[in-house]
PDB file of N, CA and C in Angstrom:
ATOM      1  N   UNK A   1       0.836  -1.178   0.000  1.00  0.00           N
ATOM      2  CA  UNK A   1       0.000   0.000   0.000  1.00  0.00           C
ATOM      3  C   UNK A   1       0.885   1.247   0.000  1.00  0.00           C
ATOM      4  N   UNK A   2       0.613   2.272  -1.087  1.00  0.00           N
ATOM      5  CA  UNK A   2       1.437   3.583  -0.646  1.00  0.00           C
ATOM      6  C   UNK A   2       0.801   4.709   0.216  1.00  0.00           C
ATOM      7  N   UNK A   3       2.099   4.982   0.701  1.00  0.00           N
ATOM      8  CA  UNK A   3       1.698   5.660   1.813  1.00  0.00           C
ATOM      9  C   UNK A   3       1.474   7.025   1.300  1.00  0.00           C
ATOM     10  N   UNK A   4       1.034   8.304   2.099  1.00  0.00           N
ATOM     11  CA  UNK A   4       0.484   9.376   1.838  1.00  0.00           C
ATOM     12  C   UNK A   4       1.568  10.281   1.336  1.00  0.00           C
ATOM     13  N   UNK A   5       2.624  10.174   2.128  1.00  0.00           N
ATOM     14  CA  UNK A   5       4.021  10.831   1.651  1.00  0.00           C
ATOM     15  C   UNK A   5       4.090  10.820   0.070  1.00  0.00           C
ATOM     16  N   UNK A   6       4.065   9.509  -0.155  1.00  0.00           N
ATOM     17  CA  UNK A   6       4.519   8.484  -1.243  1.00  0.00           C
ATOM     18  C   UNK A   6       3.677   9.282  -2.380  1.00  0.00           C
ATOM     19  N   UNK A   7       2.335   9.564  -1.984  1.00  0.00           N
ATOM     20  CA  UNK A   7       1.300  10.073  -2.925  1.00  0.00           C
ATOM     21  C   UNK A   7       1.867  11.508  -3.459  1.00  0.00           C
ATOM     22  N   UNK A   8       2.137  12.295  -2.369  1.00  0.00           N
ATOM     23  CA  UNK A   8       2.623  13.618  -2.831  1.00  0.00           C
ATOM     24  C   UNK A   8       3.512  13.833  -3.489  1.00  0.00           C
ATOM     25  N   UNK A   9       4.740  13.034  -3.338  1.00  0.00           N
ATOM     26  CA  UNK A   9       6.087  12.655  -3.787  1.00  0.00           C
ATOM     27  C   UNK A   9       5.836  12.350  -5.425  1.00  0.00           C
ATOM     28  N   UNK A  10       4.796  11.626  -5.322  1.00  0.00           N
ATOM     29  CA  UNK A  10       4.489  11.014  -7.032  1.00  0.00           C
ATOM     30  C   UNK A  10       3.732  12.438  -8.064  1.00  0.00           C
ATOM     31  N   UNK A  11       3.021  12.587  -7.226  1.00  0.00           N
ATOM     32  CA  UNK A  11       1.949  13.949  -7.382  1.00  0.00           C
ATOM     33  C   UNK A  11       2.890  15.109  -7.751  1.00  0.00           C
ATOM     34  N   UNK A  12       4.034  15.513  -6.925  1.00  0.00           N
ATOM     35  CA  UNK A  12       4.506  16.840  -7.556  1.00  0.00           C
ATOM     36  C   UNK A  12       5.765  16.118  -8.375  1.00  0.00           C
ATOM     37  N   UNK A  13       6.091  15.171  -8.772  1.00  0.00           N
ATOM     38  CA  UNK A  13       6.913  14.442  -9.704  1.00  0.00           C
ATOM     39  C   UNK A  13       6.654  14.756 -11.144  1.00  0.00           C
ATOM     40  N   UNK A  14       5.218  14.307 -11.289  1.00  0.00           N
ATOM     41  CA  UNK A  14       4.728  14.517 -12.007  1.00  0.00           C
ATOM     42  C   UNK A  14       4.128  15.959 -12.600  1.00  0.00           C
ATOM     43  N   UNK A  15       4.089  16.538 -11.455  1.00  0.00           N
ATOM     44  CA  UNK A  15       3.574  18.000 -11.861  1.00  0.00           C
ATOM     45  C   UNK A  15       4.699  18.758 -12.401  1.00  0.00           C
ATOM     46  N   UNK A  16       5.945  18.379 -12.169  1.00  0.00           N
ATOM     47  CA  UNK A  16       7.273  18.994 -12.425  1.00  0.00           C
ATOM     48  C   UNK A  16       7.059  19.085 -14.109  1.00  0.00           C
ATOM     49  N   UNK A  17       6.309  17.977 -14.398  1.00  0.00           N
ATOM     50  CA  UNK A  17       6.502  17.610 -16.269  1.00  0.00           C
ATOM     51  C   UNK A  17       6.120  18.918 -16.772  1.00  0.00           C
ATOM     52  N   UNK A  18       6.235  19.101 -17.931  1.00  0.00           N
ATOM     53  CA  UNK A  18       6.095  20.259 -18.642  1.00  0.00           C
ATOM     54  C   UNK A  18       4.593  20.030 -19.648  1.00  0.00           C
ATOM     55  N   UNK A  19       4.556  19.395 -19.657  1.00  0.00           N
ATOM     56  CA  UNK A  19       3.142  18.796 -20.419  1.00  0.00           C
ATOM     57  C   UNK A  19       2.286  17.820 -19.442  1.00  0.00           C
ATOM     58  N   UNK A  20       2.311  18.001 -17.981  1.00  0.00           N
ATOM     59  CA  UNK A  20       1.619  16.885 -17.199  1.00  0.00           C
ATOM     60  C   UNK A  20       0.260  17.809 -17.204  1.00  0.00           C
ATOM     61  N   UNK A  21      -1.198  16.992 -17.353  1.00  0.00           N
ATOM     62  CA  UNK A  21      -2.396  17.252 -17.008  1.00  0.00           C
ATOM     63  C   UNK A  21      -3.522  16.390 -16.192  1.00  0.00           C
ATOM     64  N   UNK A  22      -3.225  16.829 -14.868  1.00  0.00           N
ATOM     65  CA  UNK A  22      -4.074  15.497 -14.028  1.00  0.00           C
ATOM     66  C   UNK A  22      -4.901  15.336 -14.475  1.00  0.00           C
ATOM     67  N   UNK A  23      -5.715  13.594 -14.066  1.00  0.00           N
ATOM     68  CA  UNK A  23      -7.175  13.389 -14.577  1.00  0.00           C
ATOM     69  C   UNK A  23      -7.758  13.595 -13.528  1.00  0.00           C
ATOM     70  N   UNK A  24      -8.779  13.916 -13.349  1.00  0.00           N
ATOM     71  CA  UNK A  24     -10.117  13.854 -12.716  1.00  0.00           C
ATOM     72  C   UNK A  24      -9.901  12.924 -11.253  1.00  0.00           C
ATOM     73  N   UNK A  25      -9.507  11.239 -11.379  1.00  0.00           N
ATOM     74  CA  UNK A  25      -9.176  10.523 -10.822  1.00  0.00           C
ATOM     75  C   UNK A  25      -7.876  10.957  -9.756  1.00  0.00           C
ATOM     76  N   UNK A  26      -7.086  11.391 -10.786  1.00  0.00           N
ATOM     77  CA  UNK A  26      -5.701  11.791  -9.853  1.00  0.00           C
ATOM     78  C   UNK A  26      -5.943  12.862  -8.625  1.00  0.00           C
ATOM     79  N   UNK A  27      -6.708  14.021  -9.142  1.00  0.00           N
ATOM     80  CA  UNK A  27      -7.148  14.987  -8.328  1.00  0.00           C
ATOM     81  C   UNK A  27      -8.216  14.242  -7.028  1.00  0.00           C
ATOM     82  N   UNK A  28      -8.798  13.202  -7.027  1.00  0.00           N
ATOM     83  CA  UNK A  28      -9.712  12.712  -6.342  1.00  0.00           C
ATOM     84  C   UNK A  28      -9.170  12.142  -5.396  1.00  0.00           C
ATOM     85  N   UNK A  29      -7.325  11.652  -5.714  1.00  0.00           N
ATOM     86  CA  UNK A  29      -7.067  10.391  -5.062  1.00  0.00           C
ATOM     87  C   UNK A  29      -6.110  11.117  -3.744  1.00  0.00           C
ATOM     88  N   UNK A  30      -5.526  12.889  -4.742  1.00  0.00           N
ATOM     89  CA  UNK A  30      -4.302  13.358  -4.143  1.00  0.00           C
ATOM     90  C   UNK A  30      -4.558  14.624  -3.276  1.00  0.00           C
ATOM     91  N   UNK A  31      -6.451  15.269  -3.513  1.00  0.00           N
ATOM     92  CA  UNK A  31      -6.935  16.038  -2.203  1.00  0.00           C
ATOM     93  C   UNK A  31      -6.970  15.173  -1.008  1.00  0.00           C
ATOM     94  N   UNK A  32      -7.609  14.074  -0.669  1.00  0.00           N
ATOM     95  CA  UNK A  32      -8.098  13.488   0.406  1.00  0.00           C
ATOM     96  C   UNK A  32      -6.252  13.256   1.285  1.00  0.00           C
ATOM     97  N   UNK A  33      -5.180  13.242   0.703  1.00  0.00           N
ATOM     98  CA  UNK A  33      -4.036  12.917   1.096  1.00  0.00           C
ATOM     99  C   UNK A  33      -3.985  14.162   1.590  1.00  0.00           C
ATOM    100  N   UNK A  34      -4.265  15.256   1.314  1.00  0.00           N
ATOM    101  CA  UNK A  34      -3.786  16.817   1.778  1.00  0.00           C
ATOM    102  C   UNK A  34      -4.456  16.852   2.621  1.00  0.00           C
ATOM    103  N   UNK A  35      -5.505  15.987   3.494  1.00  0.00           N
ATOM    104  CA  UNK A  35      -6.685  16.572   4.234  1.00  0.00           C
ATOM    105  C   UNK A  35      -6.250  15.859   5.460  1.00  0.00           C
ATOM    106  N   UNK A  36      -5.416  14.494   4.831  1.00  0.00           N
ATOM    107  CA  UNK A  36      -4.611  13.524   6.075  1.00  0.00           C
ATOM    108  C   UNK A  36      -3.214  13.747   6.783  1.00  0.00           C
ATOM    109  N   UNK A  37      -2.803  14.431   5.587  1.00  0.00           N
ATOM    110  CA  UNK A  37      -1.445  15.220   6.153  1.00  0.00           C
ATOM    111  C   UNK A  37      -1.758  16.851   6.753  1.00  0.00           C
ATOM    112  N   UNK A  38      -3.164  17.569   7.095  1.00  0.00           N
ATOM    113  CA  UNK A  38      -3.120  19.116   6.834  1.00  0.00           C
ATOM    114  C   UNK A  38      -2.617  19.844   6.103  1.00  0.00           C
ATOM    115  N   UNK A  39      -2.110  19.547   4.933  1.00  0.00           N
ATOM    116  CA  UNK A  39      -1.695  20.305   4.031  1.00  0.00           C
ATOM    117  C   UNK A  39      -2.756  21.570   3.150  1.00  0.00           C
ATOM    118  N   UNK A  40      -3.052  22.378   3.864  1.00  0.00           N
ATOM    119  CA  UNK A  40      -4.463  23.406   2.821  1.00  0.00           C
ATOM    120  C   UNK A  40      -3.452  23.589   1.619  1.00  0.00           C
ATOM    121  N   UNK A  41      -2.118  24.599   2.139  1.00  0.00           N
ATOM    122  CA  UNK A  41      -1.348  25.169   1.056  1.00  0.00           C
ATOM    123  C   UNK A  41      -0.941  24.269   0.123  1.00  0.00           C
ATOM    124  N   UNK A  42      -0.766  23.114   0.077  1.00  0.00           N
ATOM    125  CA  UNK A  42      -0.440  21.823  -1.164  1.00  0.00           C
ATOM    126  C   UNK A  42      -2.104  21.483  -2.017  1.00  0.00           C
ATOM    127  N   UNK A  43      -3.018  21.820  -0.756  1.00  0.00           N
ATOM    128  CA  UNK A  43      -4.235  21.145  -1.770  1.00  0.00           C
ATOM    129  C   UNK A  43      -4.967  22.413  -2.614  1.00  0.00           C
ATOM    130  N   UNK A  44      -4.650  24.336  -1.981  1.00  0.00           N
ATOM    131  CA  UNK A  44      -4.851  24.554  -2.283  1.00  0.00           C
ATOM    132  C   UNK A  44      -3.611  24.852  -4.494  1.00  0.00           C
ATOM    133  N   UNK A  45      -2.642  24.314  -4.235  1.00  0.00           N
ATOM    134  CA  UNK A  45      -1.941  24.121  -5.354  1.00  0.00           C
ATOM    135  C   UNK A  45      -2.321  22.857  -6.071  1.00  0.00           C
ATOM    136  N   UNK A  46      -3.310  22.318  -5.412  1.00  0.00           N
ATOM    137  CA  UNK A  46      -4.123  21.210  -6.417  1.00  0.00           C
ATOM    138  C   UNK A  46      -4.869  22.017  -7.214  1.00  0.00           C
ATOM    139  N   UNK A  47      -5.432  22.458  -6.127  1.00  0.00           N
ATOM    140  CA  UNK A  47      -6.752  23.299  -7.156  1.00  0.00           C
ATOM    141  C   UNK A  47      -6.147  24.309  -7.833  1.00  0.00           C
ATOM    142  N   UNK A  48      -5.307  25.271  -8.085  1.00  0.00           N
ATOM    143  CA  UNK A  48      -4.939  26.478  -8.883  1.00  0.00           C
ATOM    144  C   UNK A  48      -4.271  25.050  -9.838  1.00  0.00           C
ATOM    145  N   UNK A  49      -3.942  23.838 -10.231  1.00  0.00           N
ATOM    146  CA  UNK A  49      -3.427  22.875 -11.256  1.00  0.00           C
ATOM    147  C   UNK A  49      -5.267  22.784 -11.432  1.00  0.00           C
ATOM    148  N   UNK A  50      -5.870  22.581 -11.300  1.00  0.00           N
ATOM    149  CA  UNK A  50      -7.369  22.098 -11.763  1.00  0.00           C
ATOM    150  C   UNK A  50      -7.891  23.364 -12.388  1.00  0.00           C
ATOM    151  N   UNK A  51      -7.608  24.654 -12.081  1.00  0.00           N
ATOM    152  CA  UNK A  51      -8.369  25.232 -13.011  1.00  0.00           C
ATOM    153  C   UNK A  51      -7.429  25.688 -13.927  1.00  0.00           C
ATOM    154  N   UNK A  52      -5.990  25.349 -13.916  1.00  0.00           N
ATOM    155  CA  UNK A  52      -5.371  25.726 -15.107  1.00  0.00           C
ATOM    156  C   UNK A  52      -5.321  25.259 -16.194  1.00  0.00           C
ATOM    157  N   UNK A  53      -5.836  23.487 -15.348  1.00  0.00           N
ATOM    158  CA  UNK A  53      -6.386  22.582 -16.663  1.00  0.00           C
ATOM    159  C   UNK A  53      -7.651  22.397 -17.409  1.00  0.00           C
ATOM    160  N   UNK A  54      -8.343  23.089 -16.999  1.00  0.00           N
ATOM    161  CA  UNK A  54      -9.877  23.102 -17.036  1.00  0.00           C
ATOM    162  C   UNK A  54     -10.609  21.601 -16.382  1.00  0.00           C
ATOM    163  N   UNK A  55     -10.233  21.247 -15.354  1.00  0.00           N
ATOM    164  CA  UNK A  55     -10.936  19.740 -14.484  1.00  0.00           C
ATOM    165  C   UNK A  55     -12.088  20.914 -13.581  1.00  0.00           C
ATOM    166  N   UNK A  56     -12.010  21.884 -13.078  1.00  0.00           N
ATOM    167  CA  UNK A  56     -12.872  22.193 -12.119  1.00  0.00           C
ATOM    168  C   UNK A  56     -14.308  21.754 -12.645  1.00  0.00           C
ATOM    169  N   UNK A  57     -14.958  22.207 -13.832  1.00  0.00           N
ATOM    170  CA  UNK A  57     -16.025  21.119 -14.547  1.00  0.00           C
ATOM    171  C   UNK A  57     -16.477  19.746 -14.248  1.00  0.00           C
ATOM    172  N   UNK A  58     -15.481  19.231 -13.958  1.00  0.00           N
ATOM    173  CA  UNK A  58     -16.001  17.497 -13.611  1.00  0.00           C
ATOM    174  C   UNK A  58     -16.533  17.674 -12.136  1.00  0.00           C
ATOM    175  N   UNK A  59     -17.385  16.729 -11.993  1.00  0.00           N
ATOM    176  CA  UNK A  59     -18.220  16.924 -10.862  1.00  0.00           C
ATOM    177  C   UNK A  59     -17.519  16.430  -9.322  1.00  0.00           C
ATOM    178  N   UNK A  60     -16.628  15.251 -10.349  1.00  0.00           N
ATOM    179  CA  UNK A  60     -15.775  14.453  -9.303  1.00  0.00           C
ATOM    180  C   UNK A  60     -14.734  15.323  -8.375  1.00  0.00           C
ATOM    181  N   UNK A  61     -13.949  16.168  -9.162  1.00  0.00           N
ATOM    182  CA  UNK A  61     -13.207  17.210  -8.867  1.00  0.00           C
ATOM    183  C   UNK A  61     -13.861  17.608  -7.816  1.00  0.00           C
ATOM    184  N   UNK A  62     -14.455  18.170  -8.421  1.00  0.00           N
ATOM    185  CA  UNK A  62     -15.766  19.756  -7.507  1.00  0.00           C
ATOM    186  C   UNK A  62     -16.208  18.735  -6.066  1.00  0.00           C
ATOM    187  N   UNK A  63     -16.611  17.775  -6.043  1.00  0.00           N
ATOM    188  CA  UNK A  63     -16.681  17.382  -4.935  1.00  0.00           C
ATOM    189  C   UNK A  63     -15.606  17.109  -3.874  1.00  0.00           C
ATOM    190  N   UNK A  64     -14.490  16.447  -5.065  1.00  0.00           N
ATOM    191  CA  UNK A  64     -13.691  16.264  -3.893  1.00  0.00           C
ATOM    192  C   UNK A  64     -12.581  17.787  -3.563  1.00  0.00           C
ATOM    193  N   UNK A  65     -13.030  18.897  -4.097  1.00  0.00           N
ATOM    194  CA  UNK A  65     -12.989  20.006  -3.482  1.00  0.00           C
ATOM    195  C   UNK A  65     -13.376  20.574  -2.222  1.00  0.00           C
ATOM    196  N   UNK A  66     -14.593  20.309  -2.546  1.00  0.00           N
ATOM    197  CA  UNK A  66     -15.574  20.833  -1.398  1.00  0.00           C
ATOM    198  C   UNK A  66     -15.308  20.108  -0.473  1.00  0.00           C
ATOM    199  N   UNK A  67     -15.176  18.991  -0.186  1.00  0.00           N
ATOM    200  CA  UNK A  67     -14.821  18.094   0.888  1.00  0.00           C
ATOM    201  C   UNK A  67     -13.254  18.599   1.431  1.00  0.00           C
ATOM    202  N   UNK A  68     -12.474  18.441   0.879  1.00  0.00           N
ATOM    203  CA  UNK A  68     -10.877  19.295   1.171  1.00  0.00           C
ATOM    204  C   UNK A  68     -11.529  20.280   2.118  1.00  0.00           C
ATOM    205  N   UNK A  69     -11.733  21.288   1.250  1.00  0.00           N
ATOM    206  CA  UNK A  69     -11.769  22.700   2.063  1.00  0.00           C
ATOM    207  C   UNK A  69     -12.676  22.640   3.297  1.00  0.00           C
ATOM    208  N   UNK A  70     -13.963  21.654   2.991  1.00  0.00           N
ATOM    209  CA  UNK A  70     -14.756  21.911   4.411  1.00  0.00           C
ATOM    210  C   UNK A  70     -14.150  20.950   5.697  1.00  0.00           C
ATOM    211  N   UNK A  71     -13.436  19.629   5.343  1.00  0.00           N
ATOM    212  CA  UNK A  71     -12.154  19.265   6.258  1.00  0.00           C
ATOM    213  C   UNK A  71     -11.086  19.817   6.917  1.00  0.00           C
ATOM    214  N   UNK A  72     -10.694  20.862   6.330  1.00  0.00           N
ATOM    215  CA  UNK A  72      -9.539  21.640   6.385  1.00  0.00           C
ATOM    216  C   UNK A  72      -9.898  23.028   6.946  1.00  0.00           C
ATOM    217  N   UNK A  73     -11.319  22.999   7.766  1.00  0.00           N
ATOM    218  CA  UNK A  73     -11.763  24.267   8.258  1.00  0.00           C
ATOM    219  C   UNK A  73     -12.198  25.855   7.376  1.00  0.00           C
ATOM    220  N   UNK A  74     -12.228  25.571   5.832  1.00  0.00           N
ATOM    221  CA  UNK A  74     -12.308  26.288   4.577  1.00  0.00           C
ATOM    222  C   UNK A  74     -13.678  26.296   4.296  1.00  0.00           C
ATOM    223  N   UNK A  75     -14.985  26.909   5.526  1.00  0.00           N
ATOM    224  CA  UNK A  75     -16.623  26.428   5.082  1.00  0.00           C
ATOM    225  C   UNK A  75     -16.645  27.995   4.460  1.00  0.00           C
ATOM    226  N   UNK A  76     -16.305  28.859   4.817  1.00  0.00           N
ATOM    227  CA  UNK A  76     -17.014  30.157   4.649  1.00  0.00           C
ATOM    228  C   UNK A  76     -16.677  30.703   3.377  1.00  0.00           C
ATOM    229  N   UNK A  77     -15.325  30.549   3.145  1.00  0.00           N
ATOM    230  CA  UNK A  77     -14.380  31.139   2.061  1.00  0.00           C
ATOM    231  C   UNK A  77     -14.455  29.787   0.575  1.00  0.00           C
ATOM    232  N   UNK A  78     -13.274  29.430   0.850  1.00  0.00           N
ATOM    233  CA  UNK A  78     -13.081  28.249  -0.262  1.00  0.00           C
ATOM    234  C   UNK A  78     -14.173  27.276  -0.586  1.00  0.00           C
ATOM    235  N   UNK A  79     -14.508  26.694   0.301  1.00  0.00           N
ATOM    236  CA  UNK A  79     -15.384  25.742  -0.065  1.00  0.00           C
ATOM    237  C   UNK A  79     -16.817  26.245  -0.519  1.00  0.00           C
ATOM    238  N   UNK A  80     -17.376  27.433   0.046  1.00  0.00           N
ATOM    239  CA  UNK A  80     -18.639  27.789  -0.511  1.00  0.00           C
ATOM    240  C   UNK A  80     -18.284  28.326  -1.681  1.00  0.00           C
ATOM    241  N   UNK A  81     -17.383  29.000  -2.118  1.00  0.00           N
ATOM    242  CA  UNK A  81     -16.978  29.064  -3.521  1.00  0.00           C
ATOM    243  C   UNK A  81     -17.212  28.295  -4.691  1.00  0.00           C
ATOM    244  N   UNK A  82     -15.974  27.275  -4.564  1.00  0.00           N
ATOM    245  CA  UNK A  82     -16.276  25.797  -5.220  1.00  0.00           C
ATOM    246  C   UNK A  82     -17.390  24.886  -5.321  1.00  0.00           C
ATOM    247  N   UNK A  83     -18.251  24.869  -4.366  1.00  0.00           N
ATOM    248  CA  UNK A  83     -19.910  24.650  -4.245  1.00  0.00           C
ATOM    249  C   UNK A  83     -20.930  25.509  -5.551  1.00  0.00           C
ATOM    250  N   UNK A  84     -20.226  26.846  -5.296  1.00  0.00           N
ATOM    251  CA  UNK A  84     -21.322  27.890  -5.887  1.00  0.00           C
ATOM    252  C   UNK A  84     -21.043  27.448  -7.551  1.00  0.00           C
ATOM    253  N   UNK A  85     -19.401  27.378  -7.846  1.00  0.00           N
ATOM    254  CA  UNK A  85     -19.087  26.974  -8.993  1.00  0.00           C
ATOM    255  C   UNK A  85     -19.158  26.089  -9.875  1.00  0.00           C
ATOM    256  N   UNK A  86     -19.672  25.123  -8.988  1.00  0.00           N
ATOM    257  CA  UNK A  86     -19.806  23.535  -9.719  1.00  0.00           C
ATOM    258  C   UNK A  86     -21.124  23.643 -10.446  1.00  0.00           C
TER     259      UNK A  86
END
């Protein structure tokens, strides 16, 4: 099983690429890791990668947005945002 470290480690590996564009899936798998480590400032650099790619659209995303931010103490600001946007 990989561990959460392991996830991030792979996650900004990949983000390093010059042509990398997460899927939908990836973003689903690598918020919930930011929410286990407290990381806001890493998950919120998920999301500024999601709307640079245009994923904020998928529903999957958008949820597992909203869940991040309202975990991470983000109800008033971030997360009602991303709610309003989906």
């Amino acid at each position: 099983m990989i561990q959460t470290t392991e996830v991030i480690k792979l996650y900004n590996g990949l983000n390093m690429r010059q042509h990398f564009k997460p899927s939908s899936v990836t973003v689903a798998i690598v918020l919930p890791v930011c929410v286990r480590l407290k990381r806001l400032m890493l998950g919120k650099s998920v999301h500024s990668g999601v709307i640079k790619t245009g994923l904020e659209s998928q529903t999957l995303v958008g949820n597992s947005l909203v869940s991040m931010y309202l975990k991470l103490g983000c109800v008033s600001g971030d997360a009602y945002k991303v709610f309003d946007e989906m």
